[in-house]
PDB file of N, CA and C in Angstrom:
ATOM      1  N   UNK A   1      29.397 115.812  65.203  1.00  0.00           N
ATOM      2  CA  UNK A   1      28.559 116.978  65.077  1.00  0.00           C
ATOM      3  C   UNK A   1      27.112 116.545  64.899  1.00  0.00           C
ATOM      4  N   UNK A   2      26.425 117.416  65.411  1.00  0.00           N
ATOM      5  CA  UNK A   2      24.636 116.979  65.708  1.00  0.00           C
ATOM      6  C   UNK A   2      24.258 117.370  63.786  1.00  0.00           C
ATOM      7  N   UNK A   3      24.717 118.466  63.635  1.00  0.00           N
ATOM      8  CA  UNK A   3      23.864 119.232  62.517  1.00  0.00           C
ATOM      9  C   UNK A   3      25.704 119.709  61.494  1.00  0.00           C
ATOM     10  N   UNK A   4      25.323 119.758  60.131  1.00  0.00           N
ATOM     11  CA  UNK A   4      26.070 119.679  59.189  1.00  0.00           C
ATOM     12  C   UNK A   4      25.921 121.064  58.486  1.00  0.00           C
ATOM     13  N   UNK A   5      25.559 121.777  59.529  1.00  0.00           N
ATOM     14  CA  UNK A   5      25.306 123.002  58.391  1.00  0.00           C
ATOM     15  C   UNK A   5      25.140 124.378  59.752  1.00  0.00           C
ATOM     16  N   UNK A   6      25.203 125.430  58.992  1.00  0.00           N
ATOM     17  CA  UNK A   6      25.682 126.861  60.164  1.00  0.00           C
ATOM     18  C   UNK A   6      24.231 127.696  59.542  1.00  0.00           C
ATOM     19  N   UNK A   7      23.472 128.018  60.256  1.00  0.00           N
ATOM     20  CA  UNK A   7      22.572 129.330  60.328  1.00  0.00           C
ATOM     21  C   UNK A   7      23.149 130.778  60.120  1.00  0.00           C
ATOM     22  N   UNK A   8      22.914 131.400  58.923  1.00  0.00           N
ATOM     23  CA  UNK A   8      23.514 132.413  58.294  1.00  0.00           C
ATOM     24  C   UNK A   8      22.067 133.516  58.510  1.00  0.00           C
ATOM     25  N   UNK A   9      22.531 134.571  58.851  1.00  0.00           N
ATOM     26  CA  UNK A   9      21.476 135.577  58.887  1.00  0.00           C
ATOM     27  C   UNK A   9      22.648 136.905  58.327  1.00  0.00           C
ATOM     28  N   UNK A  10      22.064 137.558  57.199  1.00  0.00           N
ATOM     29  CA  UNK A  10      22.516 138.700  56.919  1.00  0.00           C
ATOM     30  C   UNK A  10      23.381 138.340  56.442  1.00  0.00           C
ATOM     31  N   UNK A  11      24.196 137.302  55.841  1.00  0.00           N
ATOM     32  CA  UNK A  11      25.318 136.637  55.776  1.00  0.00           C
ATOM     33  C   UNK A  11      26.192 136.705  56.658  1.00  0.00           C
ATOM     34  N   UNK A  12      26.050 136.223  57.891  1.00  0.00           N
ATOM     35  CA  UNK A  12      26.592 136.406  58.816  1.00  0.00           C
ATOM     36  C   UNK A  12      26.457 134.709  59.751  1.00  0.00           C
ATOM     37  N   UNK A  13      27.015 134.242  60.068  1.00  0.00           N
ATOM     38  CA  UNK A  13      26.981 133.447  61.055  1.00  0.00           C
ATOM     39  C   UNK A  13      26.385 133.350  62.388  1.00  0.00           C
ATOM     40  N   UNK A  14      25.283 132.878  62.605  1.00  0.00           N
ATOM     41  CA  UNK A  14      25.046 133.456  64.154  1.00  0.00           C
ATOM     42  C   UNK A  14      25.497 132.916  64.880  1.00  0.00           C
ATOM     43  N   UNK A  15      26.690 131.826  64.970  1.00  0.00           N
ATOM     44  CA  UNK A  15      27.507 131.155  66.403  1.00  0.00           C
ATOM     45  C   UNK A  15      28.893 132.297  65.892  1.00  0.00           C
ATOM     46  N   UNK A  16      29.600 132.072  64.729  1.00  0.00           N
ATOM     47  CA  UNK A  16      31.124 132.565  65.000  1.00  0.00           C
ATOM     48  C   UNK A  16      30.998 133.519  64.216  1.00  0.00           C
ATOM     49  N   UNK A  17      29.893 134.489  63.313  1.00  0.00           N
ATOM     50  CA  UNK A  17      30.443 135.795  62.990  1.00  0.00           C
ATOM     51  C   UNK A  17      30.919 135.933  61.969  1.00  0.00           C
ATOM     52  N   UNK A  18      31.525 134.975  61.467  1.00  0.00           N
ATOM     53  CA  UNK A  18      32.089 134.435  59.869  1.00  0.00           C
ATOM     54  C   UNK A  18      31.374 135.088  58.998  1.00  0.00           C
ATOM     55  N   UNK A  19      31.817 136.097  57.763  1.00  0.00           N
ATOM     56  CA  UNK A  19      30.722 136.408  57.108  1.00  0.00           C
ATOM     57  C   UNK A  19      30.686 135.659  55.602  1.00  0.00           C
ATOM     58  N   UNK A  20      29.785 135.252  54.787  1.00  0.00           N
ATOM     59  CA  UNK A  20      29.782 134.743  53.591  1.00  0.00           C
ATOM     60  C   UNK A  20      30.793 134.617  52.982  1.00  0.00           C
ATOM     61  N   UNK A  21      30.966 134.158  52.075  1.00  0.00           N
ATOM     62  CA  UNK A  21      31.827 134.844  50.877  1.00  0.00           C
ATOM     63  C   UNK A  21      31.540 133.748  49.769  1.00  0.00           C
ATOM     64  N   UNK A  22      31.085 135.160  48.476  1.00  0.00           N
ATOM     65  CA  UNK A  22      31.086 134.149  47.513  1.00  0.00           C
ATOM     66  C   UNK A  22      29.632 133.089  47.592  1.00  0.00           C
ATOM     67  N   UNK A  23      28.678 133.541  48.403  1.00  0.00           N
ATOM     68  CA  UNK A  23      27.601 132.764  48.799  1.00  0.00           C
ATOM     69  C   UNK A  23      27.649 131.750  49.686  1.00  0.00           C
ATOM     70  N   UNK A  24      28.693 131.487  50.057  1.00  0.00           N
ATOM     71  CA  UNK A  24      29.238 130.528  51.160  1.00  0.00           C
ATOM     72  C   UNK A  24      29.094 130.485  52.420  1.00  0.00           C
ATOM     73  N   UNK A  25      28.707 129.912  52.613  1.00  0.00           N
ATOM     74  CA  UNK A  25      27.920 129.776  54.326  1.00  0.00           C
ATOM     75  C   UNK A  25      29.504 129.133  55.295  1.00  0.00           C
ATOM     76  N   UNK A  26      29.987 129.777  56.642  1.00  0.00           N
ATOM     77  CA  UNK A  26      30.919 129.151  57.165  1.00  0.00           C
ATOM     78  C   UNK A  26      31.460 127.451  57.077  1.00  0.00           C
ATOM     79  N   UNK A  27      30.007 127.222  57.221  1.00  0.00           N
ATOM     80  CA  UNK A  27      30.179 125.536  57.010  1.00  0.00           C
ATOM     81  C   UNK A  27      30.990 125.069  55.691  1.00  0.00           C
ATOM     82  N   UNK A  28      30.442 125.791  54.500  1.00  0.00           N
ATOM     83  CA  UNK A  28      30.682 125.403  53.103  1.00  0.00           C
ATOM     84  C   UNK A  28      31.928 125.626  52.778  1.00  0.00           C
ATOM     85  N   UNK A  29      32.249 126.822  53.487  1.00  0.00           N
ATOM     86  CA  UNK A  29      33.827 127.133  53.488  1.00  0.00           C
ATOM     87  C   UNK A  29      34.409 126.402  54.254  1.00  0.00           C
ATOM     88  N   UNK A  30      34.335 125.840  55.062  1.00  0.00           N
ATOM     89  CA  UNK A  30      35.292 124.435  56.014  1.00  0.00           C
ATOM     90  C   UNK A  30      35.475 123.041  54.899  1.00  0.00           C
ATOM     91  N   UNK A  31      34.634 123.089  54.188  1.00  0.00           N
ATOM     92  CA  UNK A  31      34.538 121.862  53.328  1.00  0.00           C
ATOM     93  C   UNK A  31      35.793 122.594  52.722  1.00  0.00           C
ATOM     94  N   UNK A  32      36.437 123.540  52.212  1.00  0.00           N
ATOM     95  CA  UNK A  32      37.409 123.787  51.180  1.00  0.00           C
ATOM     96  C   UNK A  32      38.966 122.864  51.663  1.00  0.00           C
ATOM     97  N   UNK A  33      39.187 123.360  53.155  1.00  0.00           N
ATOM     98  CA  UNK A  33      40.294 122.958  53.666  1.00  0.00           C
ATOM     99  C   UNK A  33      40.129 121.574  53.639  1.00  0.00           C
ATOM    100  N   UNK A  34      39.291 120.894  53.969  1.00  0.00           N
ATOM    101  CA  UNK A  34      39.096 119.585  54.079  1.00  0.00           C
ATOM    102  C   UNK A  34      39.700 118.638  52.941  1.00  0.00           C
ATOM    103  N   UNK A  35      38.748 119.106  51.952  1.00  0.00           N
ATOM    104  CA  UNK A  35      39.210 118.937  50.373  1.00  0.00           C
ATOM    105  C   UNK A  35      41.138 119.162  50.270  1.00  0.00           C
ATOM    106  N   UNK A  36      41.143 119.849  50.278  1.00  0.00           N
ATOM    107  CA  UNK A  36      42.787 120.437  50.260  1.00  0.00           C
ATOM    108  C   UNK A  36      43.362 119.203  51.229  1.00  0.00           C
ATOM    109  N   UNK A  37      43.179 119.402  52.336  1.00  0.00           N
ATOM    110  CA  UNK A  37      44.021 118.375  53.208  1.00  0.00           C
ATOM    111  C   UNK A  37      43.795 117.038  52.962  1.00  0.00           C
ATOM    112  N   UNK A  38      43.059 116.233  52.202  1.00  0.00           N
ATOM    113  CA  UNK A  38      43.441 114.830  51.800  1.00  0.00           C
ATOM    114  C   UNK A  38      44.197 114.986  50.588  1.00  0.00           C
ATOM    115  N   UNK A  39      44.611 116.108  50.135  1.00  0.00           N
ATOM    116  CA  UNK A  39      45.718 115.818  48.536  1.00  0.00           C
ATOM    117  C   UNK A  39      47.091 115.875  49.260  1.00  0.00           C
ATOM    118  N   UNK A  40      47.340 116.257  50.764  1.00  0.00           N
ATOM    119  CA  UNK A  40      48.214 117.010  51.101  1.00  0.00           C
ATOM    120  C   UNK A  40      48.815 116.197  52.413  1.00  0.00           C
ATOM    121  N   UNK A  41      49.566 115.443  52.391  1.00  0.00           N
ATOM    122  CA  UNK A  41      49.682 114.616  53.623  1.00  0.00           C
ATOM    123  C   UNK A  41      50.112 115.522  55.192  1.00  0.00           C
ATOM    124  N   UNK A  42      51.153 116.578  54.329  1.00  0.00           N
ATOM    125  CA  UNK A  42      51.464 117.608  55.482  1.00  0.00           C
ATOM    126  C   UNK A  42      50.039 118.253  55.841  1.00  0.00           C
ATOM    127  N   UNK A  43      49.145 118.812  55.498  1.00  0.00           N
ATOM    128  CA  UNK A  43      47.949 119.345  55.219  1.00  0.00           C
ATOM    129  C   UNK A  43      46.702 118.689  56.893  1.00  0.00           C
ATOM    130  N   UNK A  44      47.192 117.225  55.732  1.00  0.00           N
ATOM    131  CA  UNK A  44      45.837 116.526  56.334  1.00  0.00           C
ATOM    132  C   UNK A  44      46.588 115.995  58.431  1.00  0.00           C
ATOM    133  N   UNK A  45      47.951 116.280  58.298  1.00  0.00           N
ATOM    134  CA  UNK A  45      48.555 115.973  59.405  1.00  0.00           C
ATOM    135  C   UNK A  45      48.045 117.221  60.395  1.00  0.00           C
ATOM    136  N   UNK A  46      47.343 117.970  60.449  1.00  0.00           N
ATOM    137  CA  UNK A  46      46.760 119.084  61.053  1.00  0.00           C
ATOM    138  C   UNK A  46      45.325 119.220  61.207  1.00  0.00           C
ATOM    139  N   UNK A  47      44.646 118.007  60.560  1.00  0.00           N
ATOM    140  CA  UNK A  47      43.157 117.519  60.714  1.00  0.00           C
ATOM    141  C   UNK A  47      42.721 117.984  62.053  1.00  0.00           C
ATOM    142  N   UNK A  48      43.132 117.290  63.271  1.00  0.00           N
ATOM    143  CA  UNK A  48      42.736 117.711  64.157  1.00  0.00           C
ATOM    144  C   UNK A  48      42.655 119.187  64.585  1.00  0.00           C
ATOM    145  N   UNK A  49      43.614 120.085  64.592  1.00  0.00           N
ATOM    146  CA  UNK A  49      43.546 121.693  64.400  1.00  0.00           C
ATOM    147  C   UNK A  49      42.664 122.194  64.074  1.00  0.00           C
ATOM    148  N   UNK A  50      41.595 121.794  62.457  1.00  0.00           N
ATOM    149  CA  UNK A  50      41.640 122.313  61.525  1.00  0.00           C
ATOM    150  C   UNK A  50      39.857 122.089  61.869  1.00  0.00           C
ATOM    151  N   UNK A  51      39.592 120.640  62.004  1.00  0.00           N
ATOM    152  CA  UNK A  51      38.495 120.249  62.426  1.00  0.00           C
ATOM    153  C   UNK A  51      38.016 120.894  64.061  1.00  0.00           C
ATOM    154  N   UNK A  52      38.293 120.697  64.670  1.00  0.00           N
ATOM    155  CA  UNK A  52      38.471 121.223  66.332  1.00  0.00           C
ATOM    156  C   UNK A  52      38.426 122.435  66.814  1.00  0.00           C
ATOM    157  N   UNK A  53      38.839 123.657  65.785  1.00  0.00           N
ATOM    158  CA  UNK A  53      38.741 125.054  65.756  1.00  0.00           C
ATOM    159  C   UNK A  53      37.640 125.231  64.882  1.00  0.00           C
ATOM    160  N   UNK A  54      37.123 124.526  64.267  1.00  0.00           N
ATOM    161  CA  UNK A  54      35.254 125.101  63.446  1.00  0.00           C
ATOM    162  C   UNK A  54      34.736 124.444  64.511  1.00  0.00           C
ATOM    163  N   UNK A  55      34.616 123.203  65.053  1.00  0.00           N
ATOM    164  CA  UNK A  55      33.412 122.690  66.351  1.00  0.00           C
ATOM    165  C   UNK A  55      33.553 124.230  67.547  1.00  0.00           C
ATOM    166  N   UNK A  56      34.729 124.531  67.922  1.00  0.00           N
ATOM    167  CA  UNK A  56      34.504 125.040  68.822  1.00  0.00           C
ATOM    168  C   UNK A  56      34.143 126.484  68.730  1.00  0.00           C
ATOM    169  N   UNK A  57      33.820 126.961  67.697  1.00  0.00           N
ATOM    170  CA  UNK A  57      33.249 128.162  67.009  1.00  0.00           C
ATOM    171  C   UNK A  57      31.638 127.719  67.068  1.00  0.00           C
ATOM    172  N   UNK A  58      31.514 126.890  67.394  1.00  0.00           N
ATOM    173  CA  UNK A  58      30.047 126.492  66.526  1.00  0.00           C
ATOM    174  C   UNK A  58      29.540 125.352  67.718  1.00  0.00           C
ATOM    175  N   UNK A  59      29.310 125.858  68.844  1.00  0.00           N
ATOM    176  CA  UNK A  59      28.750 124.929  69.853  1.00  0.00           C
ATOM    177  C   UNK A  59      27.694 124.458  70.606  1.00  0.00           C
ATOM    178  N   UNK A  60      26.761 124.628  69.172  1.00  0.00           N
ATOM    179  CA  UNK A  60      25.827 124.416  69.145  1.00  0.00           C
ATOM    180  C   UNK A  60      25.669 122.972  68.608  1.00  0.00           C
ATOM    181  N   UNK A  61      26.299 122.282  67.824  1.00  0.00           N
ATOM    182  CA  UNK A  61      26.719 121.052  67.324  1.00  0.00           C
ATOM    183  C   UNK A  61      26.929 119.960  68.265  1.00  0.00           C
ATOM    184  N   UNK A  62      26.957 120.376  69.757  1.00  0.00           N
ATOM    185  CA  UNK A  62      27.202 118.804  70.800  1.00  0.00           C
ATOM    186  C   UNK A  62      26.697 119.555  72.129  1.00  0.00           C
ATOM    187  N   UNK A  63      26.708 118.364  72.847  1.00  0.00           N
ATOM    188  CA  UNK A  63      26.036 118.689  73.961  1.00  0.00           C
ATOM    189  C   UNK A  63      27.244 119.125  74.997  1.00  0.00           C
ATOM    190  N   UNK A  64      26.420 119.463  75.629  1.00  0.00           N
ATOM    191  CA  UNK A  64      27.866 120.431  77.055  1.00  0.00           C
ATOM    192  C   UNK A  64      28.923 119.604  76.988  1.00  0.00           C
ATOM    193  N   UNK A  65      28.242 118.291  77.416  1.00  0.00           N
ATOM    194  CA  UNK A  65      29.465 117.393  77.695  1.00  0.00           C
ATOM    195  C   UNK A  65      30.919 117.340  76.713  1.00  0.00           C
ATOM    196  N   UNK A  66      30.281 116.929  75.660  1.00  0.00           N
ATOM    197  CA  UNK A  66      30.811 116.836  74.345  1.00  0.00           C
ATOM    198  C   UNK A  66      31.967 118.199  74.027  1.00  0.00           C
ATOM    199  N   UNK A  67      31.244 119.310  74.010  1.00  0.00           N
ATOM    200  CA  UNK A  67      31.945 120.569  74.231  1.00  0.00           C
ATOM    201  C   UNK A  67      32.927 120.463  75.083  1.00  0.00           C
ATOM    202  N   UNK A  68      32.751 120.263  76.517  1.00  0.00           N
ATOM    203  CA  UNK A  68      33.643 120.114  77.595  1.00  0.00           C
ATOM    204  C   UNK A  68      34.527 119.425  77.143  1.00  0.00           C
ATOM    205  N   UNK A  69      34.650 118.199  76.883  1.00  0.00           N
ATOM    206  CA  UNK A  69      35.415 117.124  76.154  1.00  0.00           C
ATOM    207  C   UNK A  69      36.293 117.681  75.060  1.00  0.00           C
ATOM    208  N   UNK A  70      35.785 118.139  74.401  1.00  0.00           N
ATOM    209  CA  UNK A  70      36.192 118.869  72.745  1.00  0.00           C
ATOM    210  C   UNK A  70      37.900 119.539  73.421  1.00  0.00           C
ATOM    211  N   UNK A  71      37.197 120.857  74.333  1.00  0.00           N
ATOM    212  CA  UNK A  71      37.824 122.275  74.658  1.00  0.00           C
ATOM    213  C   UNK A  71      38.822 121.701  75.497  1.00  0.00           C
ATOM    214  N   UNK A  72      39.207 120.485  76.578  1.00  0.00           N
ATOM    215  CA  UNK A  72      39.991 120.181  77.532  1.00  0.00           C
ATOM    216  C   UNK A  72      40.730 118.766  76.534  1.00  0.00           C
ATOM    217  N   UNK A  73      40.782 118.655  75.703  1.00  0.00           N
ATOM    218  CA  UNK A  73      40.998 117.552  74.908  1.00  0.00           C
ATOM    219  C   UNK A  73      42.258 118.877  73.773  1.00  0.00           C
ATOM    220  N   UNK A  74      41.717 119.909  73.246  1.00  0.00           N
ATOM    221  CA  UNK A  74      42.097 121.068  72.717  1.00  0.00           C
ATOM    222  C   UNK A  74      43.121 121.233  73.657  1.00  0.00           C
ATOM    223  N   UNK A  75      43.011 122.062  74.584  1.00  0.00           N
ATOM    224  CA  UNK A  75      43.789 122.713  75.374  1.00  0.00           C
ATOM    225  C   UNK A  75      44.928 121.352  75.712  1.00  0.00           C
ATOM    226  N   UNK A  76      44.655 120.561  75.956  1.00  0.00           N
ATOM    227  CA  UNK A  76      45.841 119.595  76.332  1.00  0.00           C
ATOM    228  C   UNK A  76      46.663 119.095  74.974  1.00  0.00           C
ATOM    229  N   UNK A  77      46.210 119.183  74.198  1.00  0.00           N
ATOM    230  CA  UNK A  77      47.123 119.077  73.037  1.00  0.00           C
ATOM    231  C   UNK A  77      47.807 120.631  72.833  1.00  0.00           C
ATOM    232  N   UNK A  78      47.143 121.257  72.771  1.00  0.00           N
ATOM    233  CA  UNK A  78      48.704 122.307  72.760  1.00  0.00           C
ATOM    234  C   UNK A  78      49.335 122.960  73.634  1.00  0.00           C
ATOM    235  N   UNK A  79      48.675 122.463  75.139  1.00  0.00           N
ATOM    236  CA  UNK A  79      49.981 122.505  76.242  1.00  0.00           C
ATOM    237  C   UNK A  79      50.292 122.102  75.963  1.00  0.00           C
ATOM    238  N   UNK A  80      50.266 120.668  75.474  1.00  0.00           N
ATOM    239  CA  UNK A  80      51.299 119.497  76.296  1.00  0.00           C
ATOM    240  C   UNK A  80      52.269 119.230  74.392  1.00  0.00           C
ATOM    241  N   UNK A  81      51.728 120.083  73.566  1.00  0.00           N
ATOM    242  CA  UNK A  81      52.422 119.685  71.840  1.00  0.00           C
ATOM    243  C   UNK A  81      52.306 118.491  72.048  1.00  0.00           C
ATOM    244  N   UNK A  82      51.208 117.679  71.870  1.00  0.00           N
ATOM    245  CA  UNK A  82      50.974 116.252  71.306  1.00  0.00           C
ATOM    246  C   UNK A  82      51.093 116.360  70.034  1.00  0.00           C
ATOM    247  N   UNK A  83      51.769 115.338  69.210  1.00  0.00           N
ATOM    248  CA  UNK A  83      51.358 115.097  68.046  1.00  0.00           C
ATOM    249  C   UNK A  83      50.414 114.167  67.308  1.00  0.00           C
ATOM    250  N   UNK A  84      49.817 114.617  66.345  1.00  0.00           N
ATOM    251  CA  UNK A  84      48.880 113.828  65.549  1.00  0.00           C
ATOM    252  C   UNK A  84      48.031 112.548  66.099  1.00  0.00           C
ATOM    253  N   UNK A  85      49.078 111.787  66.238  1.00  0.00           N
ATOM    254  CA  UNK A  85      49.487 110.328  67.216  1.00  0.00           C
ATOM    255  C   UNK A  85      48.088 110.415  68.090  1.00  0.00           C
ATOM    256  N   UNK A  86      48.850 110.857  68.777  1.00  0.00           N
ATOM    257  CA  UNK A  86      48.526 110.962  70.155  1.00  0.00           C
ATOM    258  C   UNK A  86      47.071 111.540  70.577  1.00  0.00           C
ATOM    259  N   UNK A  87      46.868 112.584  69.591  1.00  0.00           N
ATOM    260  CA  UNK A  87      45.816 113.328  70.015  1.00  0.00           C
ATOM    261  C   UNK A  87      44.501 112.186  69.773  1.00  0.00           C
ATOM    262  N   UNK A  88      45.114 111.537  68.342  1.00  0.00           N
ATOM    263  CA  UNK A  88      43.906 110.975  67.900  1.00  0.00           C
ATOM    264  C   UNK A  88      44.064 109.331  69.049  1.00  0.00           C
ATOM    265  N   UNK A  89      44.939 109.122  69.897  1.00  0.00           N
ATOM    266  CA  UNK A  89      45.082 107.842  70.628  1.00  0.00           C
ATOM    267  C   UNK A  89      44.258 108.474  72.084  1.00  0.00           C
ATOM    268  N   UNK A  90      44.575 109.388  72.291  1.00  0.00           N
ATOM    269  CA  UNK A  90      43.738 110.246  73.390  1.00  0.00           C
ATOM    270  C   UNK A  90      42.378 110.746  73.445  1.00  0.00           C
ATOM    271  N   UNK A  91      41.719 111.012  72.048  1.00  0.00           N
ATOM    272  CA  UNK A  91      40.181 111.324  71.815  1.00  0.00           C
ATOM    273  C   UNK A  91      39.695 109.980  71.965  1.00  0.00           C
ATOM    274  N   UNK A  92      40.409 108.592  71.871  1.00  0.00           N
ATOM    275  CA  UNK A  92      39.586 107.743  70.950  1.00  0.00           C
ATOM    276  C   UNK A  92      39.569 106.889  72.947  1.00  0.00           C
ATOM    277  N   UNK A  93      40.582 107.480  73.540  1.00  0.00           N
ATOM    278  CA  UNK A  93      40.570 106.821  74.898  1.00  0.00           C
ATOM    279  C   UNK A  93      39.539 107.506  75.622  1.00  0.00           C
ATOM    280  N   UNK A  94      39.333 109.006  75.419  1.00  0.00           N
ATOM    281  CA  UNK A  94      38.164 109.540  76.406  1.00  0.00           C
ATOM    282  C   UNK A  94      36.656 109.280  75.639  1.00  0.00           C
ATOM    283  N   UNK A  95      36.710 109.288  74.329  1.00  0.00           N
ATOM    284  CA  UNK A  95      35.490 108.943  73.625  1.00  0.00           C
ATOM    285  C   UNK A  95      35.110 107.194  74.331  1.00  0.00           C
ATOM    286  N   UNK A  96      35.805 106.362  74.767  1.00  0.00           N
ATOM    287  CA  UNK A  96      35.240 105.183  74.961  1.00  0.00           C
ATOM    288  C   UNK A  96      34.748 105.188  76.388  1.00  0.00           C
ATOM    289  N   UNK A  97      35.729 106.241  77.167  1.00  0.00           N
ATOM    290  CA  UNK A  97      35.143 106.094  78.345  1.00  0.00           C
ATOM    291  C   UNK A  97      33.667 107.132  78.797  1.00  0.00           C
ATOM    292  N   UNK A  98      33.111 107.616  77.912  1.00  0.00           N
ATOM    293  CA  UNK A  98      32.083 108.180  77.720  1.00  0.00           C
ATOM    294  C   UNK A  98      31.143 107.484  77.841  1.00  0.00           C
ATOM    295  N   UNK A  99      31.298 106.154  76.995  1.00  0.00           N
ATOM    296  CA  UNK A  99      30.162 105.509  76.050  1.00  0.00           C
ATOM    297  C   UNK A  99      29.730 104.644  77.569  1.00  0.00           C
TER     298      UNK A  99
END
């Protein structure tokens, strides 16, 4: 991610709409699950899900490419039900051929 933080107007999100809560900016609320999923091995086994559905709400954070990459990287993991494994053996194969 380019930027670590979500632009709130009205308490509102201006990429995904998300509204506050609690003074909480979308971003701040993603930190909760995060937290939760390293106490939680079942939890944190859904990282990718969990992480991958806030980027793609929020795509303003990478460049087209990156996006493109993200969303066809997404979509092929839950056609194809990759697990965990895999997804992260498959990002780390198209991330090199990027570079």
């Amino acid at each position: 991610m380019a930027d670590h933080h979500t632009v709130m107007e009205s308490g509102r999100c201006i990429e995904c709409g998300a509204k506050e809560v609690d003074g909480f900016s979308c971003y701040e609320l993603f930190g909760f699950p995060l937290v939760w999923e390293h106490r939680d091995p079942a939890l944190y086994a859904l990282h990718f899900w969990l992480v991958s559905c806030y980027m793609l709400q929020h795509p303003s954070n990478f460049t087209e490419e990156g996006y493109r990459l993200l969303v066809d990287l997404f979509r092929d993991a839950y056609d194809h039900d990759w697990d965990t494994a895999y997804i992260l053996k498959k990002n780390r194969v198209e991330s090199n051929q990027g570079s």
